[in-house]
Protein backbone atom coordinates (compact mmCIF):
# COMPACT_ATOMS: atom_id res chain seq x y z
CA UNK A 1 13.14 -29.41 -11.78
CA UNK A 2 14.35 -26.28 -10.90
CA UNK A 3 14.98 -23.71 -13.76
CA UNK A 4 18.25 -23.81 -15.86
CA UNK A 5 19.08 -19.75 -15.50
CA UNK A 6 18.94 -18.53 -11.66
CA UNK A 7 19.54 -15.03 -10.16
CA UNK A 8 19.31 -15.43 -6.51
CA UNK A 9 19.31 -11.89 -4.69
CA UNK A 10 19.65 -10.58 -2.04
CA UNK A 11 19.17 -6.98 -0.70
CA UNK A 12 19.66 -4.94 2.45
CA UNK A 13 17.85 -1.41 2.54
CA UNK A 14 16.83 0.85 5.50
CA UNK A 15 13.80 -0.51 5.94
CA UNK A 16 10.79 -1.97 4.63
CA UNK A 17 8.68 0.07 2.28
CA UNK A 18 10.29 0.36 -0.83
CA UNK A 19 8.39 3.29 -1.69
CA UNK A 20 10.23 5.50 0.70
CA UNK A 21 13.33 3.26 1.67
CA UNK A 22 16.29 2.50 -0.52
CA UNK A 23 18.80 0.20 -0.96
CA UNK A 24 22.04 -0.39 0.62
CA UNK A 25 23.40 -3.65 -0.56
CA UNK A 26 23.02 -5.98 -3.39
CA UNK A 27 24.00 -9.58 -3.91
CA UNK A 28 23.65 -11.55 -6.66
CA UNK A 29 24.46 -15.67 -7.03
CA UNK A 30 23.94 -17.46 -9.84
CA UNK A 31 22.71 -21.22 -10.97
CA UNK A 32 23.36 -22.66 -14.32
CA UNK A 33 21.81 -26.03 -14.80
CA UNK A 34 21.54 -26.64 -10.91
CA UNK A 35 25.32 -26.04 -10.51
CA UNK A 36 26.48 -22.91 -8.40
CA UNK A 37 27.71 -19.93 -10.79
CA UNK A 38 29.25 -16.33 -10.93
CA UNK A 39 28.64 -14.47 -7.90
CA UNK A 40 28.68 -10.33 -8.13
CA UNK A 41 27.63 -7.90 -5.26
CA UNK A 42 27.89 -4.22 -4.33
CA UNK A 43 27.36 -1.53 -1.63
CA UNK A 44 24.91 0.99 -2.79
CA UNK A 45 24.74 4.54 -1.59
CA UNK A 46 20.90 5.19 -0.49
CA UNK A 47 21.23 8.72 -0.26
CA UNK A 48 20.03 8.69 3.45
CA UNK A 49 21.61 7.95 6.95
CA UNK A 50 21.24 4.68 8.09
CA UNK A 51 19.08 4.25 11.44
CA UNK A 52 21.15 2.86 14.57
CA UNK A 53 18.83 -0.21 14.19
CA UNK A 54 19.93 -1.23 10.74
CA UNK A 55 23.68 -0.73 11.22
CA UNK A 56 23.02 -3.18 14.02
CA UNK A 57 21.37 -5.76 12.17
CA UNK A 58 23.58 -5.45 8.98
CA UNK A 59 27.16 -4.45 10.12
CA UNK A 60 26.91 -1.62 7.33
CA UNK A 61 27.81 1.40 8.38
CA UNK A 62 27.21 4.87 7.40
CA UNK A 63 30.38 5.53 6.87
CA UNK A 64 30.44 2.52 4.15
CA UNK A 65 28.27 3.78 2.59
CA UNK A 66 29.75 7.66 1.49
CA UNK A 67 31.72 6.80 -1.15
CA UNK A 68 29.53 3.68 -2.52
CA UNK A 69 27.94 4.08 -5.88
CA UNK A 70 24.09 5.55 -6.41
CA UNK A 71 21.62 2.55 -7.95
CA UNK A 72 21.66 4.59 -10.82
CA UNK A 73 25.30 3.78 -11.11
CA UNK A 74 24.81 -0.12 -11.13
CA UNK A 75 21.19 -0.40 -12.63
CA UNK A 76 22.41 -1.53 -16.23
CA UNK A 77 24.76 -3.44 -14.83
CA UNK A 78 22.62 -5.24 -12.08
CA UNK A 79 19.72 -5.59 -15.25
CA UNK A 80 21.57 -7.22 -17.59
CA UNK A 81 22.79 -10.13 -14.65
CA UNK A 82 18.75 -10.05 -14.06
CA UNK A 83 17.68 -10.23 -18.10
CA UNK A 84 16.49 -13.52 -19.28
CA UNK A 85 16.82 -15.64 -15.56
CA UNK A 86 14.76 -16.27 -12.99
CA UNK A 87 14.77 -14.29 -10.05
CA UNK A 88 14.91 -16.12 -6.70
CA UNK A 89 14.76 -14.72 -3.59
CA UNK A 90 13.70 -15.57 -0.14
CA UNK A 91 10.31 -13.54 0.51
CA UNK A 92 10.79 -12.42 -3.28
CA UNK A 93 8.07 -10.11 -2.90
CA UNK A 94 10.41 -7.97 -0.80
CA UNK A 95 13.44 -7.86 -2.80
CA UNK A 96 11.16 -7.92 -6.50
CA UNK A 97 9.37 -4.79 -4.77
CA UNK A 98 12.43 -2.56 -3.92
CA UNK A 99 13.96 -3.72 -7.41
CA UNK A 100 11.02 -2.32 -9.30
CA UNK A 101 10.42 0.65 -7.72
CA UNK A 102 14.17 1.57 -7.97
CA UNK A 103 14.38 0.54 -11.80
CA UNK A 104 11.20 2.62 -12.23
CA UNK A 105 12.61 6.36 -10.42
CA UNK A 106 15.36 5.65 -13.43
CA UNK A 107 12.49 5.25 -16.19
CA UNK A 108 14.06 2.09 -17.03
CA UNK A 109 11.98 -0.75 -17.65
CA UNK A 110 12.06 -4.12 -15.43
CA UNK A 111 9.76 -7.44 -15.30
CA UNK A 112 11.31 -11.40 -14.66
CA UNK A 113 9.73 -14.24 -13.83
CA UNK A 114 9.88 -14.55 -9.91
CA UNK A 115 10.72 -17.57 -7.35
CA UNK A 116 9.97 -16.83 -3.86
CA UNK A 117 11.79 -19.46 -1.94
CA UNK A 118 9.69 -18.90 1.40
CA UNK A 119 6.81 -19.99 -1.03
CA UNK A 120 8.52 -22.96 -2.01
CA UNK A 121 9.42 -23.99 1.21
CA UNK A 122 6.23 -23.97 2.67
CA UNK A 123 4.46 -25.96 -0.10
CA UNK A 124 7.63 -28.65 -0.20
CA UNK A 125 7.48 -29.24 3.80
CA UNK A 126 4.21 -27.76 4.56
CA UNK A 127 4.86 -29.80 8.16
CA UNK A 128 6.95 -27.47 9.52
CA UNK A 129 5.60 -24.06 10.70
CA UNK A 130 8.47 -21.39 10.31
CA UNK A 131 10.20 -20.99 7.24
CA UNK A 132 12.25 -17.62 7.43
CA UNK A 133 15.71 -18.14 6.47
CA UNK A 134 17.59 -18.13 9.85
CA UNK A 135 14.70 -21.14 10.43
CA UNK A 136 16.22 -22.84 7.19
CA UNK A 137 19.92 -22.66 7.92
CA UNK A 138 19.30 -24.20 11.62
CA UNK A 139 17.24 -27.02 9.86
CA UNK A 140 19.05 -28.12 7.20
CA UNK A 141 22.93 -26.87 8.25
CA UNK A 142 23.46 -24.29 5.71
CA UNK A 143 26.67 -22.63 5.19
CA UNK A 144 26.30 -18.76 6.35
CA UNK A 145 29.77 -16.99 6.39
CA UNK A 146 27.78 -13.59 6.82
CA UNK A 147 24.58 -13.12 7.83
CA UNK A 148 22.33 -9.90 7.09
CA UNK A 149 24.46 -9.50 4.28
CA UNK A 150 23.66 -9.58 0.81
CA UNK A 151 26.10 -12.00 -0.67
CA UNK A 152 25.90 -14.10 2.24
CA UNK A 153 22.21 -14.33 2.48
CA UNK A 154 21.93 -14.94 -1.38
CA UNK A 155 24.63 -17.93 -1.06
CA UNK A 156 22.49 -19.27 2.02
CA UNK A 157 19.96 -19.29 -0.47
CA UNK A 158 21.51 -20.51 -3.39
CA UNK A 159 22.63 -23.60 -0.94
CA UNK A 160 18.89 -24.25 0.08
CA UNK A 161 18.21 -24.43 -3.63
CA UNK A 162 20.90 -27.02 -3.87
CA UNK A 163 19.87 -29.36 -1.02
CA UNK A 164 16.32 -29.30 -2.14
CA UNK A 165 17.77 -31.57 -5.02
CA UNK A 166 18.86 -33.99 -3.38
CA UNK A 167 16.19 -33.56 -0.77
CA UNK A 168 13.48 -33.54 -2.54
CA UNK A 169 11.91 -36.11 -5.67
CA UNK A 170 12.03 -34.30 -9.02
CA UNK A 171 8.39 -34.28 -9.59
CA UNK A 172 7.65 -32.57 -6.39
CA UNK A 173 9.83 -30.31 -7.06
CA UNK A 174 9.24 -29.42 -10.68
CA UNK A 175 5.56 -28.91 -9.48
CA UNK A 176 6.45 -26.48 -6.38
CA UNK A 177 8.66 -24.30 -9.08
CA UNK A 178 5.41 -24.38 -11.72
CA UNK A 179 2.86 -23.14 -9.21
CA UNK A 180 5.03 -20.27 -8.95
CA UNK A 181 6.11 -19.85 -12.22
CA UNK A 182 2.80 -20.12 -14.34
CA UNK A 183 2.05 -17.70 -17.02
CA UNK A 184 -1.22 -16.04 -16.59
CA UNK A 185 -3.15 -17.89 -19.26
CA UNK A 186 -5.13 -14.60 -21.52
CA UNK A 187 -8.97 -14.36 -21.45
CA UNK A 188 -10.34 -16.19 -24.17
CA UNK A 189 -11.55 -12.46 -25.81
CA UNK A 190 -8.28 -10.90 -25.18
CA UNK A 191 -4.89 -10.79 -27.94
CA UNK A 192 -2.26 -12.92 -26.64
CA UNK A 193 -0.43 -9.92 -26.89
CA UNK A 194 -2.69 -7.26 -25.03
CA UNK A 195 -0.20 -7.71 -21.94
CA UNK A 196 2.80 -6.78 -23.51
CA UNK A 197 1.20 -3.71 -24.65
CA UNK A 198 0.44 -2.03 -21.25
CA UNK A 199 2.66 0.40 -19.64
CA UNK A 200 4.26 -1.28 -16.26
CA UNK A 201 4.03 2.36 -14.67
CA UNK A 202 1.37 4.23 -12.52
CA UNK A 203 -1.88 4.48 -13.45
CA UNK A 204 -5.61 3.20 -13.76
CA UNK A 205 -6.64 0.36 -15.68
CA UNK A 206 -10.52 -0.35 -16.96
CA UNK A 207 -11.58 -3.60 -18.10
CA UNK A 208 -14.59 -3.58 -20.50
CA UNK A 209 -16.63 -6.21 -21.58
CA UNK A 210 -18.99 -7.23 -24.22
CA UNK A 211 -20.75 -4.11 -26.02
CA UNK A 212 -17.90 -2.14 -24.18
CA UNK A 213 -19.95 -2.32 -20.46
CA UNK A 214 -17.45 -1.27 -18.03
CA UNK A 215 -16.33 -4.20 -15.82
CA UNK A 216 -14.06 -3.03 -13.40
CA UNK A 217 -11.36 0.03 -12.85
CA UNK A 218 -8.62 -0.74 -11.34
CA UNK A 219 -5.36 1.23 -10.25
CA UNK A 220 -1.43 0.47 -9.39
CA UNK A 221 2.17 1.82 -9.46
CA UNK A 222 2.94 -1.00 -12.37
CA UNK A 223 0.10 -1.50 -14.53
CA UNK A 224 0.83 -4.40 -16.84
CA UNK A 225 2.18 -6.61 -13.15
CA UNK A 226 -1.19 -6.18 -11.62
CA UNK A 227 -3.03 -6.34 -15.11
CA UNK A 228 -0.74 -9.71 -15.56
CA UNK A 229 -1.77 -11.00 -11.48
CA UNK A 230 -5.35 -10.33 -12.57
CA UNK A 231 -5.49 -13.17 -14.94
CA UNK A 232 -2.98 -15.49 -13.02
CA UNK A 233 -5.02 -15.36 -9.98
CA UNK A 234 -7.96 -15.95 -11.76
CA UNK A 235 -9.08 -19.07 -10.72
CA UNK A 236 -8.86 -17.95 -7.00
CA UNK A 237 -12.28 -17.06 -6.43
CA UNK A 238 -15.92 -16.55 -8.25
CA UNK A 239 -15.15 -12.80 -8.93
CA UNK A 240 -12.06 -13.21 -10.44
CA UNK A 241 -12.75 -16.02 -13.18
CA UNK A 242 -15.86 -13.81 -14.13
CA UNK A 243 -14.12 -11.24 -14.64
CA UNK A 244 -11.71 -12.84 -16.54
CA UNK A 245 -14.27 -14.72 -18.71
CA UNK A 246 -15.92 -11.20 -19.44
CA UNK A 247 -13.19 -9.10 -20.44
CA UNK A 248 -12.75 -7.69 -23.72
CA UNK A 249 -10.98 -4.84 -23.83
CA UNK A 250 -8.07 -2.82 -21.33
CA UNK A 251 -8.07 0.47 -21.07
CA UNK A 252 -5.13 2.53 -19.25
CA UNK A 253 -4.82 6.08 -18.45
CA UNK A 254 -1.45 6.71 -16.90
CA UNK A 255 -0.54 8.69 -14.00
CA UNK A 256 2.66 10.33 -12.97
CA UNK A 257 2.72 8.63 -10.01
CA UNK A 258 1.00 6.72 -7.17
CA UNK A 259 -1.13 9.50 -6.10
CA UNK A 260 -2.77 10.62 -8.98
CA UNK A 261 -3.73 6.88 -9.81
CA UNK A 262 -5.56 6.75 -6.34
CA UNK A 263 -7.48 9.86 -6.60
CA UNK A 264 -8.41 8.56 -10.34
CA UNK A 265 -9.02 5.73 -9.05
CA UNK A 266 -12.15 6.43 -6.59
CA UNK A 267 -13.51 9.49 -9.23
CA UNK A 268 -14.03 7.56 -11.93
CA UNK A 269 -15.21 4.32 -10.09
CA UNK A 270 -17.98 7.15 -8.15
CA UNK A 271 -18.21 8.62 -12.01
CA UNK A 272 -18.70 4.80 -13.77
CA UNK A 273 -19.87 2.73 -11.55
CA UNK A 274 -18.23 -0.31 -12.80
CA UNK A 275 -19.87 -3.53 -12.24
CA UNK A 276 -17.33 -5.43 -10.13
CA UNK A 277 -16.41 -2.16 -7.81
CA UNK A 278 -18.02 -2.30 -5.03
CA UNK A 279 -15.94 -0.27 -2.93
CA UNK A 280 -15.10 3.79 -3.41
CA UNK A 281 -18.87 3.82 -4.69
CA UNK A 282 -20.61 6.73 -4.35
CA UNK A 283 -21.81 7.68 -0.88
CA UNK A 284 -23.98 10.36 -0.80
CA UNK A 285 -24.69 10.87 3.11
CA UNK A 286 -21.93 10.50 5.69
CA UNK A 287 -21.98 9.93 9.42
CA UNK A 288 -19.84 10.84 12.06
CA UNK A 289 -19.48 11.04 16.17
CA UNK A 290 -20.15 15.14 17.29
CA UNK A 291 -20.20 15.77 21.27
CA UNK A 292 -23.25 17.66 22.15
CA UNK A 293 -22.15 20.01 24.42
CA UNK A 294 -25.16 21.75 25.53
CA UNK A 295 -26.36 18.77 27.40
CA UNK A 296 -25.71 19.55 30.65
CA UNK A 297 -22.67 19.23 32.59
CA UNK A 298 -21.17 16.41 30.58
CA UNK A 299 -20.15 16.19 27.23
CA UNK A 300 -22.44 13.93 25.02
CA UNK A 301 -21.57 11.87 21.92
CA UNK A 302 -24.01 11.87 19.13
CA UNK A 303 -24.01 10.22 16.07
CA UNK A 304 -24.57 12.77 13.31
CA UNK A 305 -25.82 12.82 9.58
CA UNK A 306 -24.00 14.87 7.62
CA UNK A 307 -25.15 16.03 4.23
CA UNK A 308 -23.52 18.21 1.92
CA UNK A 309 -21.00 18.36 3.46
CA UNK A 310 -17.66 21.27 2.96
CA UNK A 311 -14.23 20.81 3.86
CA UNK A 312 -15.16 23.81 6.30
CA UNK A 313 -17.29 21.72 8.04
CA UNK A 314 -15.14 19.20 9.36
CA UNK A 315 -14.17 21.08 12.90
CA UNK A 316 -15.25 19.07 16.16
CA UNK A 317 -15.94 15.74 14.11
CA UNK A 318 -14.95 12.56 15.40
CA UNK A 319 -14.58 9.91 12.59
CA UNK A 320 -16.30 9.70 9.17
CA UNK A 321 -17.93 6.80 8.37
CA UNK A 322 -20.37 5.81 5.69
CA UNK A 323 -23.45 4.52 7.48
CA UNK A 324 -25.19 5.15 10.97
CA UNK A 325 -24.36 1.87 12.01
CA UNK A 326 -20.24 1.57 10.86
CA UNK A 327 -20.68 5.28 13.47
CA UNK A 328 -22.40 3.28 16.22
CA UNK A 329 -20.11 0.63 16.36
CA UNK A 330 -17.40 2.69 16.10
CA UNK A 331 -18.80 4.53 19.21
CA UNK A 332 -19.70 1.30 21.14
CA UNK A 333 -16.06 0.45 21.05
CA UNK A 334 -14.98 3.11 21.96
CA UNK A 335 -16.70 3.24 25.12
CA UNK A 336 -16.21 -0.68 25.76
CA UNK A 337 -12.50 -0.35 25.64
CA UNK A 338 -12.09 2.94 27.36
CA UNK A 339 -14.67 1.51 30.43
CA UNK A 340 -16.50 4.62 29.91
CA UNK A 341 -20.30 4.55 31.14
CA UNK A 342 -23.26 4.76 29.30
CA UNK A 343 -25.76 6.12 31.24
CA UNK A 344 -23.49 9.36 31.65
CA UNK A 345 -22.81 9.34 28.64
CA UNK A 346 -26.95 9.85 27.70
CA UNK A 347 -27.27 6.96 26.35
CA UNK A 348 -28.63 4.61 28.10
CA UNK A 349 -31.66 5.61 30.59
CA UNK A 350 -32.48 4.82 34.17
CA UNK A 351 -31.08 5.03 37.77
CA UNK A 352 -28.43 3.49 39.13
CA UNK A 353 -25.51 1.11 38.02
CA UNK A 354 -25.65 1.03 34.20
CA UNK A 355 -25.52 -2.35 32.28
CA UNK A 356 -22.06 -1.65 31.42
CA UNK A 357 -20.79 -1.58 35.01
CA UNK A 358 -23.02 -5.23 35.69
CA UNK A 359 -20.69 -6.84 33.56
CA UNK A 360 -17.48 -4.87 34.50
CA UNK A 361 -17.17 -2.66 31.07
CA UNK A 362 -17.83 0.01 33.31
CA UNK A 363 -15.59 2.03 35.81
CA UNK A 364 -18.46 2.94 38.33
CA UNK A 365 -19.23 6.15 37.29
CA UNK A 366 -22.92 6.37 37.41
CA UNK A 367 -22.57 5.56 40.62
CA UNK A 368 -19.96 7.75 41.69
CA UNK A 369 -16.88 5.62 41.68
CA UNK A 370 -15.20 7.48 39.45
CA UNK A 371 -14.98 11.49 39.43
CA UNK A 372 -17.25 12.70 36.36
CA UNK A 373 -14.29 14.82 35.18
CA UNK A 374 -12.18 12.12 34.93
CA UNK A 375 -14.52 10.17 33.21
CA UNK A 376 -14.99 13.20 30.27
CA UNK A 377 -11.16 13.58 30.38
CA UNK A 378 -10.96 9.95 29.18
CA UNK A 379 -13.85 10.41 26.72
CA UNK A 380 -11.97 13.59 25.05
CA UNK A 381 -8.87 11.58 25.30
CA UNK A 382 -10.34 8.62 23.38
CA UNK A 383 -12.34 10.27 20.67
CA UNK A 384 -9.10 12.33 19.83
CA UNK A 385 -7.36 9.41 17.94
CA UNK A 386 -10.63 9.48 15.45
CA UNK A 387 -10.57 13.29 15.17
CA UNK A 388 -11.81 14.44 11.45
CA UNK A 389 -8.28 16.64 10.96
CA UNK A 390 -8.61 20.69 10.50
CA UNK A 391 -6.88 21.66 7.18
CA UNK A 392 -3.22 21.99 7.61
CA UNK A 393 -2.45 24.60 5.46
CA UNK A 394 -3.12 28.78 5.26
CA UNK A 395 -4.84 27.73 1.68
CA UNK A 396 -5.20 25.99 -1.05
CA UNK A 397 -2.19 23.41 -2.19
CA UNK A 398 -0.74 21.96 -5.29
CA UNK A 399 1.30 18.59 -4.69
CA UNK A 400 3.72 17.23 -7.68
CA UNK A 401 4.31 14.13 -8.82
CA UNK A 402 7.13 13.42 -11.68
CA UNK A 403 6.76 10.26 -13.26
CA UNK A 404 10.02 8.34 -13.11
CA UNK A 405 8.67 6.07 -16.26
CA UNK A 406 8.37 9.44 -19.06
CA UNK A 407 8.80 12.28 -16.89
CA UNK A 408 5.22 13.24 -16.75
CA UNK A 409 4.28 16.08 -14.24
CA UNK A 410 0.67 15.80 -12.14
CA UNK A 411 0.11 18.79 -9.66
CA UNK A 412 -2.45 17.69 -7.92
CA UNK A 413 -5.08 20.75 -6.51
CA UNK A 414 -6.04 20.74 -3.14
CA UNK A 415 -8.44 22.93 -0.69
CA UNK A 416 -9.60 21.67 2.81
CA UNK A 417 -9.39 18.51 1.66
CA UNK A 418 -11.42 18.71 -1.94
CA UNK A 419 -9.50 17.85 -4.90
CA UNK A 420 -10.16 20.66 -7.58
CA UNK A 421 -8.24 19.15 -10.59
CA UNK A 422 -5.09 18.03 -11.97
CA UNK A 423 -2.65 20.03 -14.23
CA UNK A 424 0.04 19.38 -16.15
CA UNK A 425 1.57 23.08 -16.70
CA UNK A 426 1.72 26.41 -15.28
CA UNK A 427 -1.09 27.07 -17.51
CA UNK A 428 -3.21 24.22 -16.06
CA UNK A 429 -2.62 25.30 -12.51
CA UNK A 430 -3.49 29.01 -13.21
CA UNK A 431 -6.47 27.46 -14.78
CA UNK A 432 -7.76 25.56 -11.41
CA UNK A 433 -6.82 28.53 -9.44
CA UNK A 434 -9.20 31.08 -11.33
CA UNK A 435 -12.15 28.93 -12.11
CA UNK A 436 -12.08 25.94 -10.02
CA UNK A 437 -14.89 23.26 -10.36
CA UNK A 438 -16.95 23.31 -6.89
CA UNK A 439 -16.54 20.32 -5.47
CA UNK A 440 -18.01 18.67 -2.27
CA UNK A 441 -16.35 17.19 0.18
CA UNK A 442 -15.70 13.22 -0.12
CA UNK A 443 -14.16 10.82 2.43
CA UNK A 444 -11.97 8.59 0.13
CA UNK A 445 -10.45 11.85 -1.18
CA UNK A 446 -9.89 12.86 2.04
CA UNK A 447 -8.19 9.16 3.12
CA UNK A 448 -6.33 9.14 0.13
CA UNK A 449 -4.50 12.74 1.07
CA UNK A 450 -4.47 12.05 4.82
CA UNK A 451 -2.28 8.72 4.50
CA UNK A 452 -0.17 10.57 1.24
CA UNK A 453 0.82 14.12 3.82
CA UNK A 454 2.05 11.36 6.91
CA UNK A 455 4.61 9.87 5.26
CA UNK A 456 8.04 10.61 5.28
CA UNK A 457 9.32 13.51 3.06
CA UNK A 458 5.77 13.56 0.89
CA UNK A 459 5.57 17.15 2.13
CA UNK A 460 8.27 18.69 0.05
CA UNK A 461 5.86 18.02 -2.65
CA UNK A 462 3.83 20.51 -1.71
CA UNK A 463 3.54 23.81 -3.94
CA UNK A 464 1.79 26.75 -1.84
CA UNK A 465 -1.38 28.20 -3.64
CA UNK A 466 -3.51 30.97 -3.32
CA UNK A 467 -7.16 30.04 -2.15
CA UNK A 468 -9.30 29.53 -5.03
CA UNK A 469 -12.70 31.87 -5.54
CA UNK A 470 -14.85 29.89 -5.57
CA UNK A 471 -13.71 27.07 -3.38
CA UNK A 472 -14.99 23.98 -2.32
């Protein structure tokens, strides 16, 4: 039985991470009691040129897009179509995603039940092996008067829905829709209504159990969604149905925004230890690839322990890894994909042709097939895509991060790459920058601010600081 009050959506954005893309197009079809109902839809202005690709795809133009309305415009108006249905959508995880994180840069609240009709596909006719919509309109003749575009795809949809009615027995189908629809059922210790009382923006959530022993830390963009998957994926594996047998108690700190929940995130798992967190655990040694260069003629990889390490003493580092052997392999496949050779490479001894050349990983030069220059030039060439990056900046920086939820500010403290604190005011900040809290250097800090500067537009972020005394 398929649920009395639909929304099927649709969206077009320009492109595929809603963090960073926006959206461009909304459609919206309804079902009332399995019949077809009002339809509403809307151009949205994304506040960004659309790539050549996209306007391709979609047949929306840039141009159609100037004098469209902001989301901001049609959020009330697109939430109350959304409040108290289901949402359907084909790959729902897509559309749900870029609906949340739009709802949440307008500090307005949004969470619906969710149908993914990809999902339900696959489970009704788990015989067939694609099930992407263009797939679905081929094999069951579905009506598409415009493809790529919002209204149409959401009618395409909405006319899958249909057919599966006829299609399909009622029990089958009533079970497909309650896999996907089940309520997370609440840990035995927990308030039926400790859900609804967790904020659905960023931040880091810690689940304690009996005599308040701290289970596990977790972090997300929308707390109470992943608290909520927590318990409705429960059942899934060993880990998660002890976990959700042992809970007692959810704690949240918020964030203002993605950033600060990751770098939360790893300190207080290294600070805690938690006992289901295995990984961001404390490391205290790290290992990395460092050419010797004094070896002579050719330049030598070496696998290298690293204690104590500073962010000045990242320079000439290839890859940081937590063990000698994660290094090693790393290494090894590096020089089986590259066909570099071993045995000029020091390490492997003897005369002649090296074992890598016997079984053709090997280009020949230990035996003089292959110029020894070229041979370093490719070794250079291939250990630069693991380089451990040099600092970017002249100093130390703060990045800011407004919370869309409650306008919370985090500016996040940075030196070559150490985190020195958090602050909330100019007050805070001065604070960091004349006393800072010596910190040594550590990789998943490091991770987390590497992947944060390369995307798109993160950079503007980014308040120049003086260098703190003493630094990192």
């Amino acid at each position: 039985m398929i649920p009395q009050q639909l929304a099927i959506v649709d969206l077009e954005t320009t492109g595929t991470n809603p963090r960073h893309d926006r959206i461009t197009e909304i459609g919206v079809c309804e079902m009332r009691d399995g019949a077809p109902g009002e339809e509403w839809s809307t151009l949205v202005n994304p506040g960004r040129r659309l790539s050549p690709f996209i306007e391709r795809l979609t047949g929306i133009r840039n141009e159609m897009l100037v004098e469209a309305p902001r989301f901001a415009d049609v959020a009330e108006a697109l939430r109350n179509r959304l409040t108290g249905k289901v949402l359907v959508a084909h790959n729902a995880r897509f559309d749900y995603g870029f609906l949340q994180s739009e709802f949440q840069r307008l500090g307005l609240p949004f969470d619906c039940q969710v149908l993914c009709t990809v999902k339900l596909s696959r489970r009704l006719f788990s015989q067939h092996r694609r099930h992407n919509l263009d797939t679905l309109i081929e094999r069951y003749g579905l009506a598409v008067s415009d493809r790529h575009r919002a209204l149409g795809d959401a009618r395409a949809v909405r006319e899958f829905l249909v057919r599966l009615q006829s299609e399909v027995s009622a029990d089958a189908l009533q079970q497909a829709v309650l896999v996907q629809l089940r309520q997370p059922s609440m840990p035995p210790h927990l308030a039926k209504t400790a859900l609804e009382e967790l904020p659905n923006g960023p931040g880091v959530y810690l689940f304690h159990g009996e005599n308040d022993t701290l289970l596990y830390i977790g972090k997300s963009i929308a707390v109470r969604t992943r608290v909520r998957s927590h318990f409705a994926d429960a059942g899934k594996n060993t880990k998660g149905m002890k976990l959700y047998r042992q809970v007692r108690r959810i704690d949240v700190i918020e964030t203002a925004g993605e950033l600060g929940a990751l770098l939360l995130e790893a300190r207080l798992v290294k600070q805690k230890a938690p006992i289901h967190n295995r990984r961001l655990r404390r490391c205290r040694d790290l290992f990395s690839i460092r050419l010797n260069v004094h070896a002579g003629d050719h330049p030598r990889p070496e696998i290298a322990a690293l204690k104590n390490l500073s962010g000045d003493d990242l320079e000439h580092l290839f890859g940081l890894y937590r063990s000698r052997r994660e290094a090693e392999k790393s290494l090894r496949e590096i020089i089986t994909a590259q066909g570099l050779c071993s045995r000029v490479l020091g390490l492997e001894q003897g005369r002649g042709a090296c074992f890598g050349y016997q079984i053709k990983q090997c280009r020949g030069a230990c035996l003089g097939l292959e110029p020894v220059p070229l041979h370093n030039a490719r070794l250079l060439n291939a250990l630069a895509a693991v380089k451990v990056r040099s600092w970017p900046f002249r100093a130390a920086v703060g990045i800011r991060e407004t919370s869309p939820v409650n306008g919370r500010i985090d500016i996040h403290v940075f030196d070559r790459w150490c985190h020195l604190g958090t602050a909330h005011d100019e007050d805070g900040l001065q604070e960091i920058i004349d006393s800072p809290q010596p910190l040594p250097f550590d990789l998943d800090c490091y991770r987390i601010l590497t992947r944060y500067l390369d995307r798109p537009g993160n950079r503007s972020d980014r308040i120049n600081l003086p260098r703190p005394r003493p630094a990192c």
